[in-house]
N, C-alpha and C. Protein backbone atom coordinates (compact mmCIF):
# COMPACT_ATOMS: atom_id res chain seq x y z
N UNK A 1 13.83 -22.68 -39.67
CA UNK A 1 13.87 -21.24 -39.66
C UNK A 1 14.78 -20.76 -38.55
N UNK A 2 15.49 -19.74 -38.60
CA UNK A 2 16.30 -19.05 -37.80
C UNK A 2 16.56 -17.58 -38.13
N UNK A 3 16.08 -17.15 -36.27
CA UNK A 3 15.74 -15.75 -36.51
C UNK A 3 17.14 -15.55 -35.66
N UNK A 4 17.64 -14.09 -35.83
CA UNK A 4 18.76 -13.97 -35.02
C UNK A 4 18.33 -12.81 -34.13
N UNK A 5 18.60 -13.22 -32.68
CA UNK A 5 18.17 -12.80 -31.63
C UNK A 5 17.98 -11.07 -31.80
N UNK A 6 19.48 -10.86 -32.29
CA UNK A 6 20.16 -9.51 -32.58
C UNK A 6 18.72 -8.56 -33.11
N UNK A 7 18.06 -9.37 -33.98
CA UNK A 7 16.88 -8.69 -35.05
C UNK A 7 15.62 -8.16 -33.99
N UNK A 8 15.64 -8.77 -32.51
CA UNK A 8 14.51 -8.93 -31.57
C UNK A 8 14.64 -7.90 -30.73
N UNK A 9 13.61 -7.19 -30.15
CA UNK A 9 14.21 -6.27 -29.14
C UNK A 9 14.89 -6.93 -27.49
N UNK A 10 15.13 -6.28 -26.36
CA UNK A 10 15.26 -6.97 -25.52
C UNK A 10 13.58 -7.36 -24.94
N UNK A 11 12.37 -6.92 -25.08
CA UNK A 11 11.49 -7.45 -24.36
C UNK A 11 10.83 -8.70 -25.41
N UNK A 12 11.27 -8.55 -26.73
CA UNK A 12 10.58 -9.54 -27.23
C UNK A 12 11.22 -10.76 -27.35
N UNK A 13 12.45 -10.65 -26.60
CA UNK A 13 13.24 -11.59 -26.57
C UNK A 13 12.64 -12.34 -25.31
N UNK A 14 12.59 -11.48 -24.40
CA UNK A 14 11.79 -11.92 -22.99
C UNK A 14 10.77 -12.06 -22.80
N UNK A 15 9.82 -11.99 -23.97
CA UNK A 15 8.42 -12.55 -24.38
C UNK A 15 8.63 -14.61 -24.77
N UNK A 16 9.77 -13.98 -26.07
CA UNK A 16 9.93 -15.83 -26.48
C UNK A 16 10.05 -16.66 -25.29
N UNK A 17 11.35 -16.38 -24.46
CA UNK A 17 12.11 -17.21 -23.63
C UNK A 17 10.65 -17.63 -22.26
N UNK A 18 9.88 -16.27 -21.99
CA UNK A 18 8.98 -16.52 -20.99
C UNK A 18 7.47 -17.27 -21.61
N UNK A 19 7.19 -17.46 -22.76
CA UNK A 19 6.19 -17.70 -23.34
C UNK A 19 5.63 -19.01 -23.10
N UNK A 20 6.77 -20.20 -23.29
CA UNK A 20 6.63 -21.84 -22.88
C UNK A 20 5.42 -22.12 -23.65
N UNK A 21 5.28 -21.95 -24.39
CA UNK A 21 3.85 -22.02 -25.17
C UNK A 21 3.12 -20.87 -25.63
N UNK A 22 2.57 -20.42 -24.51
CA UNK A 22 1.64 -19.42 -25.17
C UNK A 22 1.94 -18.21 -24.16
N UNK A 23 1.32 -16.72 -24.87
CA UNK A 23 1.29 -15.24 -23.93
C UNK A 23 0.28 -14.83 -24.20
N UNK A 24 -0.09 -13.75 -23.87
CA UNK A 24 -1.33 -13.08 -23.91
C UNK A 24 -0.89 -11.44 -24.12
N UNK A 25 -1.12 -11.07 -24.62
CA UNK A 25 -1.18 -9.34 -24.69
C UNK A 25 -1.05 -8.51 -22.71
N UNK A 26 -1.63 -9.45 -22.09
CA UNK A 26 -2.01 -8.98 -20.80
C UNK A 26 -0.58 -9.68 -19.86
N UNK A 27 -0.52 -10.67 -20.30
CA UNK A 27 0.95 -11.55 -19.85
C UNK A 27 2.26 -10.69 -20.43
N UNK A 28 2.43 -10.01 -21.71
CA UNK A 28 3.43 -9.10 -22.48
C UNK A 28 3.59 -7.81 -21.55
N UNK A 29 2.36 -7.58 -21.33
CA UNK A 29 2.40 -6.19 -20.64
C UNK A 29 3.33 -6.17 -19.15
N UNK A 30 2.97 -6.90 -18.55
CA UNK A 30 3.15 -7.30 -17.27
C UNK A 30 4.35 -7.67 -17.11
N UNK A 31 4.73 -8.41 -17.87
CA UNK A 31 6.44 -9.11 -17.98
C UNK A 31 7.35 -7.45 -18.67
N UNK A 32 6.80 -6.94 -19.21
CA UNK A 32 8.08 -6.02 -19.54
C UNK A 32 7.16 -4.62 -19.16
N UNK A 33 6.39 -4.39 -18.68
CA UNK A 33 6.19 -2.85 -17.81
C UNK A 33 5.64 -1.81 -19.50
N UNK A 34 4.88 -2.33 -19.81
CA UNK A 34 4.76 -1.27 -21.37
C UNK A 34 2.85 -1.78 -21.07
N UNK A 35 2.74 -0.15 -21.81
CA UNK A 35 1.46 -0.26 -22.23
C UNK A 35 0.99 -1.37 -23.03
N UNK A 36 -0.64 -1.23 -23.27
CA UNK A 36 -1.52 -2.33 -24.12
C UNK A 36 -1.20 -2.11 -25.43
N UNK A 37 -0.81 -0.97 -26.04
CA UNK A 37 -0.38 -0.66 -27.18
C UNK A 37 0.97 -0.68 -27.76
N UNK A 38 2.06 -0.62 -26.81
CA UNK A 38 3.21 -1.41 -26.96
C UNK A 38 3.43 -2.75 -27.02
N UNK A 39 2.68 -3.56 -26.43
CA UNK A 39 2.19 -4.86 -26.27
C UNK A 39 2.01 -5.59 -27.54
N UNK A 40 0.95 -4.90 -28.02
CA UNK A 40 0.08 -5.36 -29.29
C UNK A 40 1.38 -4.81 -30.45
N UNK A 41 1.53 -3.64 -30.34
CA UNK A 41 2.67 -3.72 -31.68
C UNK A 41 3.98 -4.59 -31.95
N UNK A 42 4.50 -4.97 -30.51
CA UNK A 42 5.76 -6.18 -30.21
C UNK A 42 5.24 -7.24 -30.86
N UNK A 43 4.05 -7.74 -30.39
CA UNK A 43 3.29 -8.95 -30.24
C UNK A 43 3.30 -9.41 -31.85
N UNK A 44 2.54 -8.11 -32.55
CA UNK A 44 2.15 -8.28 -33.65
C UNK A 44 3.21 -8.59 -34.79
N UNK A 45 4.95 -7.71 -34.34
CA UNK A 45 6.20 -8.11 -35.17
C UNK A 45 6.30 -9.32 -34.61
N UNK A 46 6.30 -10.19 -33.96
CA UNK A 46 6.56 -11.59 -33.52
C UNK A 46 5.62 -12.16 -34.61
N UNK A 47 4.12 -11.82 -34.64
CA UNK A 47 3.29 -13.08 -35.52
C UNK A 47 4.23 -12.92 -37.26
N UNK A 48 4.24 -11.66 -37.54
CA UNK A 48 3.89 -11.10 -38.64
C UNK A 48 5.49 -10.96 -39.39
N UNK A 49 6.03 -10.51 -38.76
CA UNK A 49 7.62 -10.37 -38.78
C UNK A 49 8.24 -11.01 -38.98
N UNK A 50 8.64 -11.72 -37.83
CA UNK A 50 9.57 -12.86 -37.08
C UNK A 50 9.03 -14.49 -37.55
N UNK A 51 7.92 -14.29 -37.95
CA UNK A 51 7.09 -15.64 -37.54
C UNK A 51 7.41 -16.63 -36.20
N UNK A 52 7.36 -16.09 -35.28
CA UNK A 52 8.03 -16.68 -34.06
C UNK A 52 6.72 -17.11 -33.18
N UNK A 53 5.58 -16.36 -33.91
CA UNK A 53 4.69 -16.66 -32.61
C UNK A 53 3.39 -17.02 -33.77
N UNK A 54 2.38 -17.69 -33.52
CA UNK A 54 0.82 -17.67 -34.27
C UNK A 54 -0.38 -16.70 -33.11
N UNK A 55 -1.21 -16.06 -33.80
CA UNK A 55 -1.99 -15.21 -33.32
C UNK A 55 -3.02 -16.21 -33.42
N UNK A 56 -3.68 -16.85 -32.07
CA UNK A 56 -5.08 -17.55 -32.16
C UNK A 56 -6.10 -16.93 -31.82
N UNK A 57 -7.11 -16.50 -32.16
CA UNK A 57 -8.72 -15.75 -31.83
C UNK A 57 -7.94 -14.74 -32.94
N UNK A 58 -8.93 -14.47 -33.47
CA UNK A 58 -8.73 -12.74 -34.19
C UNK A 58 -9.02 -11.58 -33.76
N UNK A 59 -9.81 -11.42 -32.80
CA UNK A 59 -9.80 -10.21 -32.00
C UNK A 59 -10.62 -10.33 -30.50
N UNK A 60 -10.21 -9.20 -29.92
CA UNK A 60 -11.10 -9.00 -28.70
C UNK A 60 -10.19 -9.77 -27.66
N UNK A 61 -10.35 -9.66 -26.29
CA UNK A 61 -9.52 -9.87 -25.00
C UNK A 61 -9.33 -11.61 -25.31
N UNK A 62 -10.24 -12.31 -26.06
CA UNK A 62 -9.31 -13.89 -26.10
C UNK A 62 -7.88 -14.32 -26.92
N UNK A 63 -7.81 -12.91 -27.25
CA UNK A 63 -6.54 -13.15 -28.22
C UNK A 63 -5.09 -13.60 -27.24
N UNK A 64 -4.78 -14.60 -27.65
CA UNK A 64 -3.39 -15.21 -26.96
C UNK A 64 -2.50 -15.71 -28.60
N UNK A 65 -1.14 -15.74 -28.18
CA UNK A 65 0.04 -16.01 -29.05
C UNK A 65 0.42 -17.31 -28.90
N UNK A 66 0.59 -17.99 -29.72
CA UNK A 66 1.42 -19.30 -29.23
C UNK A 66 2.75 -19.63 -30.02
N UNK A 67 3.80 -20.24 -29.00
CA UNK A 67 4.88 -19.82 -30.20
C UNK A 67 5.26 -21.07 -31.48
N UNK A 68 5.44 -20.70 -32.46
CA UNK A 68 4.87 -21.31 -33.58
C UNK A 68 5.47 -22.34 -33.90
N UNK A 69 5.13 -23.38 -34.33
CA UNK A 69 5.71 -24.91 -34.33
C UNK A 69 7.04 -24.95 -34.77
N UNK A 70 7.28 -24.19 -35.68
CA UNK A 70 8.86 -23.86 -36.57
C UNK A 70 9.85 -23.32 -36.00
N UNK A 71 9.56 -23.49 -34.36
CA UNK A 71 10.56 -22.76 -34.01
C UNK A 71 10.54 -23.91 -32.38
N UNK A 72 9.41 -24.41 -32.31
CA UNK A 72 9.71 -25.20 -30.64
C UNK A 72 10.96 -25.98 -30.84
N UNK A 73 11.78 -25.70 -29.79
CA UNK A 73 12.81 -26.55 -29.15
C UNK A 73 14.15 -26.17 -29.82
N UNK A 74 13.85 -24.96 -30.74
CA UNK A 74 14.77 -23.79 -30.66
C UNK A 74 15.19 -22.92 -29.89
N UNK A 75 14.21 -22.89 -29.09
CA UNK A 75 14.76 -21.24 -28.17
C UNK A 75 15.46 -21.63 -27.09
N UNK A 76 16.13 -21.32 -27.01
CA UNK A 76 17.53 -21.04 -25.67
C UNK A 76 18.50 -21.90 -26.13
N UNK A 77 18.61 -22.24 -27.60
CA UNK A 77 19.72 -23.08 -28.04
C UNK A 77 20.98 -21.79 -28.47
């Protein structure tokens, strides 16, 4: 699979590259200065969108992203 960067915003670009595995909604926030609700809508075009990331827990504060097998040892190529 290949997503082209161009399609990503600049923070969700700086979500992938900072992710090394996994983020958190609370880790998104923090790295690019945006509300919990900007967070969650980025977050959510990455699972849902992009397929760039998998959403593990289904709801509530354990929810973390991990980035999705179809894509490790792609990013920063």
């Amino acid at each position: 699979m290949s997503v082209k960067l161009s399609n990503l915003n600049d923070r969700q670009i700086k979500a992938v590259l900072f992710a090394k595995g996994k983020i958190t909604n609370s880790d998104y926030q923090k790295l690019n200065d945006v509300s919990k609700r900007t967070a969650t809508t980025e977050l959510t075009e990455l699972v849902e969108k992009f397929t760039l990331f998998d959403r593990k827990v289904t709801s509530g504060s354990n929810i973390f992203y991990r980035i999705s097998g179809a894509i490790v040892g792609q990013v920063g190529q």
